[in-house]
C-alpha atoms as a PDB file:
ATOM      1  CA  UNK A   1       0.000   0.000   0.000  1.00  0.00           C
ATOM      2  CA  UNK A   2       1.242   3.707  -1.284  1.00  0.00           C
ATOM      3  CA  UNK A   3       2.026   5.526   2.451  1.00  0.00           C
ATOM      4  CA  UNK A   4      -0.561   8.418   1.104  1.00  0.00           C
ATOM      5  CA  UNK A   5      -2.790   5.723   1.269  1.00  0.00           C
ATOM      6  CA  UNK A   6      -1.673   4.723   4.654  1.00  0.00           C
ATOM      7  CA  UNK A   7      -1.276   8.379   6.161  1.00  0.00           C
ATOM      8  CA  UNK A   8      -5.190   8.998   4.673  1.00  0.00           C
ATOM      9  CA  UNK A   9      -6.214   5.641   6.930  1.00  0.00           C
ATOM     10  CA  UNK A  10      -5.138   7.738  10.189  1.00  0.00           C
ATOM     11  CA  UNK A  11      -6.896  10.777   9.087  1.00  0.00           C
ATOM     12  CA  UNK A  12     -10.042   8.620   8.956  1.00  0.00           C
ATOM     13  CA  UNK A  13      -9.466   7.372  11.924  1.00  0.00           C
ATOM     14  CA  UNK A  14      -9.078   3.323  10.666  1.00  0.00           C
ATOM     15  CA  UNK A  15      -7.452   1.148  12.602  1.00  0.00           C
ATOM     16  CA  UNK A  16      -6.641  -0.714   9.546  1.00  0.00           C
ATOM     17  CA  UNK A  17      -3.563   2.217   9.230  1.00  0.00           C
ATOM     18  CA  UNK A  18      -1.451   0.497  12.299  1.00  0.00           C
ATOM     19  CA  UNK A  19      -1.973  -3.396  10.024  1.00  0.00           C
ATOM     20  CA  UNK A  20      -0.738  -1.492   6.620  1.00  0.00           C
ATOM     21  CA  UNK A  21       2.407   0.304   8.349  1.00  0.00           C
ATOM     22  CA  UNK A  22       3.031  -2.577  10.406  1.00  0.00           C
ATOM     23  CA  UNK A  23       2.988  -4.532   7.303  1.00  0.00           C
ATOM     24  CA  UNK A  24       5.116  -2.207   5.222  1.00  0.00           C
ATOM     25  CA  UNK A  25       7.588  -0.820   7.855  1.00  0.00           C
ATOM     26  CA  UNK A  26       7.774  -3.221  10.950  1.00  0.00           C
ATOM     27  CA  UNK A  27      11.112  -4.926   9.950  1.00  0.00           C
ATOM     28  CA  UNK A  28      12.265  -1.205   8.859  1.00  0.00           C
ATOM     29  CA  UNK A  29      11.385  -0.133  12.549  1.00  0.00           C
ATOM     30  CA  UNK A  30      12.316  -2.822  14.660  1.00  0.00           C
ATOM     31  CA  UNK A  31      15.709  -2.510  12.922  1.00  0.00           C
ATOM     32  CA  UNK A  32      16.331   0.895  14.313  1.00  0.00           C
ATOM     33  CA  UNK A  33      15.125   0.239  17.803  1.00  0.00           C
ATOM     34  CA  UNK A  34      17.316  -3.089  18.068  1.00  0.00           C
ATOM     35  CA  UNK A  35      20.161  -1.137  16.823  1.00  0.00           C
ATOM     36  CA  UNK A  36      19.765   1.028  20.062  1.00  0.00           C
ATOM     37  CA  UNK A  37      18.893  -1.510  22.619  1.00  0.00           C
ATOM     38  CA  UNK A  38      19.907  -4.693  21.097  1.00  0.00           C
ATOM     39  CA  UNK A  39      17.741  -6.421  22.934  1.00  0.00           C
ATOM     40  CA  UNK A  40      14.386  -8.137  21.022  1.00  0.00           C
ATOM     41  CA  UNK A  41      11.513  -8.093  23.404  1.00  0.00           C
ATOM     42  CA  UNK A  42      12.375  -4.037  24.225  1.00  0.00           C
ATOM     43  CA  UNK A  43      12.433  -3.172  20.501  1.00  0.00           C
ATOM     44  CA  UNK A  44       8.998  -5.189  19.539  1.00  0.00           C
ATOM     45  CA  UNK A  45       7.829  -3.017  22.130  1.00  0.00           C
ATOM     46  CA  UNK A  46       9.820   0.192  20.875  1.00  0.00           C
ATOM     47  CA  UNK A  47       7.662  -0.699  17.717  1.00  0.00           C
ATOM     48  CA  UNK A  48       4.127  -0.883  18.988  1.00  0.00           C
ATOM     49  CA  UNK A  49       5.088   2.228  21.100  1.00  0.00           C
ATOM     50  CA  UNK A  50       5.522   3.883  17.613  1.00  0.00           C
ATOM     51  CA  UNK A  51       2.308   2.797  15.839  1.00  0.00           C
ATOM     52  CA  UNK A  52       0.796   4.412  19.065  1.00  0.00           C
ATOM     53  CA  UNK A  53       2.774   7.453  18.815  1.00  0.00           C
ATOM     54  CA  UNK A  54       2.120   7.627  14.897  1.00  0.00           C
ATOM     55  CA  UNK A  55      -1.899   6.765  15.564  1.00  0.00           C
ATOM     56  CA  UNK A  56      -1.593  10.006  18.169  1.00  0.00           C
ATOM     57  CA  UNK A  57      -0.174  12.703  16.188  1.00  0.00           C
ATOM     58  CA  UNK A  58      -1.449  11.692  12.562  1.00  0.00           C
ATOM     59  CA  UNK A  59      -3.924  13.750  12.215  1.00  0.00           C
ATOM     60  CA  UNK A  60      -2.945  16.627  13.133  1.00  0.00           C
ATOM     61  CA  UNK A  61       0.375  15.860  11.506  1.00  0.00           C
ATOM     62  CA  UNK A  62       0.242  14.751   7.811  1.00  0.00           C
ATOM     63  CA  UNK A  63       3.812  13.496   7.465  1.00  0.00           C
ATOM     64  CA  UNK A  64       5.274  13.416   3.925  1.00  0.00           C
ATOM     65  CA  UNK A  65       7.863  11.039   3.929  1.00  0.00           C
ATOM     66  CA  UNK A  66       5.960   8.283   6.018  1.00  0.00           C
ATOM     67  CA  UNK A  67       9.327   6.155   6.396  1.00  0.00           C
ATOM     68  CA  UNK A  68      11.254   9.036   7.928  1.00  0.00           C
ATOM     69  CA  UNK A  69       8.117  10.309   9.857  1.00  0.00           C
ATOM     70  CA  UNK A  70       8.006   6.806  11.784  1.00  0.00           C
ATOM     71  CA  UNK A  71      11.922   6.175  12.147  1.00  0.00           C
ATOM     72  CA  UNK A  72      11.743   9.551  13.669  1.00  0.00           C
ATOM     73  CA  UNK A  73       9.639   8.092  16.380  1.00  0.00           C
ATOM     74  CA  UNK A  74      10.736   4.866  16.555  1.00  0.00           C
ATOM     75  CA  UNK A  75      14.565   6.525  17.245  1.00  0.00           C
ATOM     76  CA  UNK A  76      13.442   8.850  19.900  1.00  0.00           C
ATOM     77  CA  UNK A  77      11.332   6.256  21.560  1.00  0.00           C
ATOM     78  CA  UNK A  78      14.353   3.547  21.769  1.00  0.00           C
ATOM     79  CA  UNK A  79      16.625   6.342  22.870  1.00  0.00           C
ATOM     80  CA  UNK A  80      14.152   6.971  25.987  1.00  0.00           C
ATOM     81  CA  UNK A  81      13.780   3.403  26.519  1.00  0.00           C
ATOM     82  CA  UNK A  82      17.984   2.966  26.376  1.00  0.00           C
ATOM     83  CA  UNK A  83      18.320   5.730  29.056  1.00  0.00           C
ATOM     84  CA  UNK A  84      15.966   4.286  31.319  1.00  0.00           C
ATOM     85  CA  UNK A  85      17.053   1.342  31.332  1.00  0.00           C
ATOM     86  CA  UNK A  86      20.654   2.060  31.329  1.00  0.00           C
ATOM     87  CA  UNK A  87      21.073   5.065  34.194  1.00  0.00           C
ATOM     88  CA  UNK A  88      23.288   3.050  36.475  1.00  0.00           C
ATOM     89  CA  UNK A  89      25.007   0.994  33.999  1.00  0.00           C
ATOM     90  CA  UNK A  90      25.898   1.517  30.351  1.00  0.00           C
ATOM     91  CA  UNK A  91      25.205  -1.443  28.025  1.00  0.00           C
ATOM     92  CA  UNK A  92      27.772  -2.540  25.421  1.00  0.00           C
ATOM     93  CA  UNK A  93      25.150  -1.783  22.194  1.00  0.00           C
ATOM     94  CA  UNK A  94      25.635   0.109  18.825  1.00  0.00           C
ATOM     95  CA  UNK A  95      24.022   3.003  20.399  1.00  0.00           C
ATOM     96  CA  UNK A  96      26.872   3.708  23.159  1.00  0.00           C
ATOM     97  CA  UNK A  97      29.370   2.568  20.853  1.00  0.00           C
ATOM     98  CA  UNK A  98      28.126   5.596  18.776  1.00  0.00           C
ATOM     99  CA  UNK A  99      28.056   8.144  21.289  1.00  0.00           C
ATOM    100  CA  UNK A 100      31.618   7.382  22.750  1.00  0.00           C
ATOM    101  CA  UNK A 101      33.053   7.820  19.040  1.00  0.00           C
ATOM    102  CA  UNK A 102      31.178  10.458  18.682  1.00  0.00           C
ATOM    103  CA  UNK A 103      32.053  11.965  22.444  1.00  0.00           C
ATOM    104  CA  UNK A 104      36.099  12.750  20.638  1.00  0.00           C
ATOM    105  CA  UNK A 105      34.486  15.761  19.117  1.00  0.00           C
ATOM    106  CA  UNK A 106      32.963  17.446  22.792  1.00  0.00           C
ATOM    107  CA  UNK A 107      34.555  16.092  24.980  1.00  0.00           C
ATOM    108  CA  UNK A 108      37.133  18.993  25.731  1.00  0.00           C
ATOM    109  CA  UNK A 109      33.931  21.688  26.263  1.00  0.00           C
ATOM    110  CA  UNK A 110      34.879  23.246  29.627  1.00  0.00           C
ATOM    111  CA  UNK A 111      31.240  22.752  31.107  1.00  0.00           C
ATOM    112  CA  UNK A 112      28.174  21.174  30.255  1.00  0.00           C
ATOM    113  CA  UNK A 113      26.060  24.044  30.993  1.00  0.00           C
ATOM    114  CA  UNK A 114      28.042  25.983  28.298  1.00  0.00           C
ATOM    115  CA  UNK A 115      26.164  23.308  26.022  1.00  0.00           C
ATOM    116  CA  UNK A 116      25.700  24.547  22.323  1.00  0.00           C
ATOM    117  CA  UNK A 117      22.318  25.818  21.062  1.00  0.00           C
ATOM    118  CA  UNK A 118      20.451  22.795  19.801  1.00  0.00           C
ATOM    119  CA  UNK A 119      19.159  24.804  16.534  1.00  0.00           C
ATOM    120  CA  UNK A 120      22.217  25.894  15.339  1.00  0.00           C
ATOM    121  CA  UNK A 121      24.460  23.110  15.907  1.00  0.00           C
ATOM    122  CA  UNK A 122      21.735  21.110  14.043  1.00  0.00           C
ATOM    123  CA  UNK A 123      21.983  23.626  10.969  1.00  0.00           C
ATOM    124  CA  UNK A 124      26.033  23.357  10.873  1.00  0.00           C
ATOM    125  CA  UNK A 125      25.584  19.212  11.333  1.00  0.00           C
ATOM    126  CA  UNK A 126      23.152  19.637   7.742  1.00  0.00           C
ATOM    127  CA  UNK A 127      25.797  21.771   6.231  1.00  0.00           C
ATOM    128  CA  UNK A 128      28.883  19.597   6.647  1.00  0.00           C
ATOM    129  CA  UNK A 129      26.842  16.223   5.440  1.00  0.00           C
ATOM    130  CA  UNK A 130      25.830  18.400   2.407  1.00  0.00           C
ATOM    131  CA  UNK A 131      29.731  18.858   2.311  1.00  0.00           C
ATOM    132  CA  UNK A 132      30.652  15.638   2.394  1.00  0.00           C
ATOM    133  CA  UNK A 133      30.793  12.682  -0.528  1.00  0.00           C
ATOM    134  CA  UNK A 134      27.956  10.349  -0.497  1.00  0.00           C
ATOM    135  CA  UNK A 135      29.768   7.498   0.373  1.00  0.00           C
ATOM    136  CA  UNK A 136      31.200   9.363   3.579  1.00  0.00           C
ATOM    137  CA  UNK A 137      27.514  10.870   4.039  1.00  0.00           C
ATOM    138  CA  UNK A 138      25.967   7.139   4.417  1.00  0.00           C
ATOM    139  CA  UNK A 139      28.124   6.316   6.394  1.00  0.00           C
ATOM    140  CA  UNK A 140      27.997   8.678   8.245  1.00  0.00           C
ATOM    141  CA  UNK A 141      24.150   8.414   8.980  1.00  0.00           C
ATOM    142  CA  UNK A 142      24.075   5.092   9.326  1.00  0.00           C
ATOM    143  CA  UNK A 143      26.338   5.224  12.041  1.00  0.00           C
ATOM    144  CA  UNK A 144      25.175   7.989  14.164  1.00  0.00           C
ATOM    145  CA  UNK A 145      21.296   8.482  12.982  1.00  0.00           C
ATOM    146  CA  UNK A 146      20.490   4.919  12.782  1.00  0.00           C
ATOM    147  CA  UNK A 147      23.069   3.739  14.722  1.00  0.00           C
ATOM    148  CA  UNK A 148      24.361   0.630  12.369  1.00  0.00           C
ATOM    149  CA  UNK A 149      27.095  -1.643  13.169  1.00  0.00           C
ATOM    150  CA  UNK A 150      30.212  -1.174  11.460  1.00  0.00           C
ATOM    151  CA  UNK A 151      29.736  -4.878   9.484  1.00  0.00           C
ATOM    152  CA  UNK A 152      26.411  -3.742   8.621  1.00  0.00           C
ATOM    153  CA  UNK A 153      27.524   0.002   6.861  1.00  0.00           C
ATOM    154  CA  UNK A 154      30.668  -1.455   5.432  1.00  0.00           C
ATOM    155  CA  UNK A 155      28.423  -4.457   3.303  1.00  0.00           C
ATOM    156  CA  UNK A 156      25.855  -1.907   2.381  1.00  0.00           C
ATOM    157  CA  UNK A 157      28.799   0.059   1.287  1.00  0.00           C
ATOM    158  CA  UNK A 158      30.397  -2.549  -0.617  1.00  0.00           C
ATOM    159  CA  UNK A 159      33.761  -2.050   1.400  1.00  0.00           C
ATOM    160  CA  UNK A 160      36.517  -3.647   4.237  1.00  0.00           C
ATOM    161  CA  UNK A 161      35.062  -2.743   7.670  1.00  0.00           C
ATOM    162  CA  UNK A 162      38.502  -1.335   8.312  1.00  0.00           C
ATOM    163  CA  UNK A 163      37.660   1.089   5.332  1.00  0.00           C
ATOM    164  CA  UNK A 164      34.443   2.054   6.871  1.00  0.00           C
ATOM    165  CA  UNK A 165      36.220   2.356  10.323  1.00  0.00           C
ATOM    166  CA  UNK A 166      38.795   4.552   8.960  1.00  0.00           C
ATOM    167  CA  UNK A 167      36.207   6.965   6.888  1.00  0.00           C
ATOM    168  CA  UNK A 168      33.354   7.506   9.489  1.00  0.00           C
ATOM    169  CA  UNK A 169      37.306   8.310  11.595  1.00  0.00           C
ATOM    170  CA  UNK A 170      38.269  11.408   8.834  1.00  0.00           C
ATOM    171  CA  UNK A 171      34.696  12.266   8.469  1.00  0.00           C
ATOM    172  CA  UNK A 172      34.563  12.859  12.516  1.00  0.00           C
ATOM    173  CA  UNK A 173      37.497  14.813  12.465  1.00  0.00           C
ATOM    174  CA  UNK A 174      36.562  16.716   9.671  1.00  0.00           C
ATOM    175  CA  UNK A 175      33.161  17.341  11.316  1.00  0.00           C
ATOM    176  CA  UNK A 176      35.130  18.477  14.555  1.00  0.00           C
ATOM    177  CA  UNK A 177      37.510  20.899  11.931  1.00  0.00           C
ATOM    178  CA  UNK A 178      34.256  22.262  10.490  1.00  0.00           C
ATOM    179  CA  UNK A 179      32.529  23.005  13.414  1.00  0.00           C
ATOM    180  CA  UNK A 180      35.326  24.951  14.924  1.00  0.00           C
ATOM    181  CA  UNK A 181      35.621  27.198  11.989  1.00  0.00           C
ATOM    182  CA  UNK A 182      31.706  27.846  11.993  1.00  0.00           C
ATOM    183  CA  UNK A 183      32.295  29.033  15.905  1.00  0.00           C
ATOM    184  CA  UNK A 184      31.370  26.618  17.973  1.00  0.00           C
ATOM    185  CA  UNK A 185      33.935  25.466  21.109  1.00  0.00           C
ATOM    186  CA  UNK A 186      35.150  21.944  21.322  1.00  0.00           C
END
């Protein structure tokens, strides 16, 4: 089923719209939440949670990219999940693996409260993956947006997973380089 069809089953109000995205995007979804918690039972749950979320805010939201619309929510839901169930003790998962490469970039800001606006360090995050070749650019969003294993980005890819370890390596020091010159302290 075409997702305008699907998003015009939630404006009606037909249940039938949680069987025809559950159909169409359930693998899709549970692959993003068990790339966060790597655990099974939490990320069939991280799915329902979404066709609950989606069945909430469509209508008054008429998403048009259905896909992105529900990874959106399936992401920020498995995120929240993660956290709460890791606040004592971090888990060994994609996710954290993610956020400590990642961490290389901020981890020298003198204090957290000095933290940089949300809204601009988004905009300067679009314009260096505009910047960047697509192959870099993948794998770059597969890594940190979706959270992907290394095996995983380097197959899609079609390259060594020492390649892929060593370009999402220059692309995070290149991101680092970039944001310093657009202002912001590392």
């Amino acid at each position: 089923m075409q997702d305008e069809m699907i998003v015009e089953l939630y404006w009606q109000r037909d249940e039938s719209a949680i069987e025809a995205t559950a159909e169409k995007y359930e693998s899709y979804l549970y692959k993003i939440a068990n790339n966060i918690l790597s655990d099974s039972e939490d990320s069939k749950e991280s799915v329902n949670d979404t066709y609950l979320a989606a069945w909430n805010s469509i209508p008054p939201h008429r998403p048009k990219v259905l896909s992105a619309f529900l990874g959106k929510i399936t992401r920020r839901i498995s995120i929240d999940t993660y956290r709460k169930k890791n606040r004592i003790k971090r888990k060994a998962g994609e996710y954290a693996m993610s956020l400590d490469e990642l961490s290389e970039i901020s981890s020298t800001a003198p204090h957290p409260e000095q933290s940089l606006d949300e809204k601009l360090l988004t905009e300067a995050l679009n314009s260096f993956l505009k910047t960047l070749k697509p192959e870099a650019r993948s794998a770059f969003i597969c890594r940190y947006y979706f959270f992907d294993p290394l095996k995983e980005i380097a197959h899609y890819l079609g390259i060594s997973e020492g390649k892929t370890k060593t370009l999402l390596h220059r692309t995070r020091l290149s991101l680092k380089e970039y944001l310093r010159k657009e202002g912001f302290e590392l």
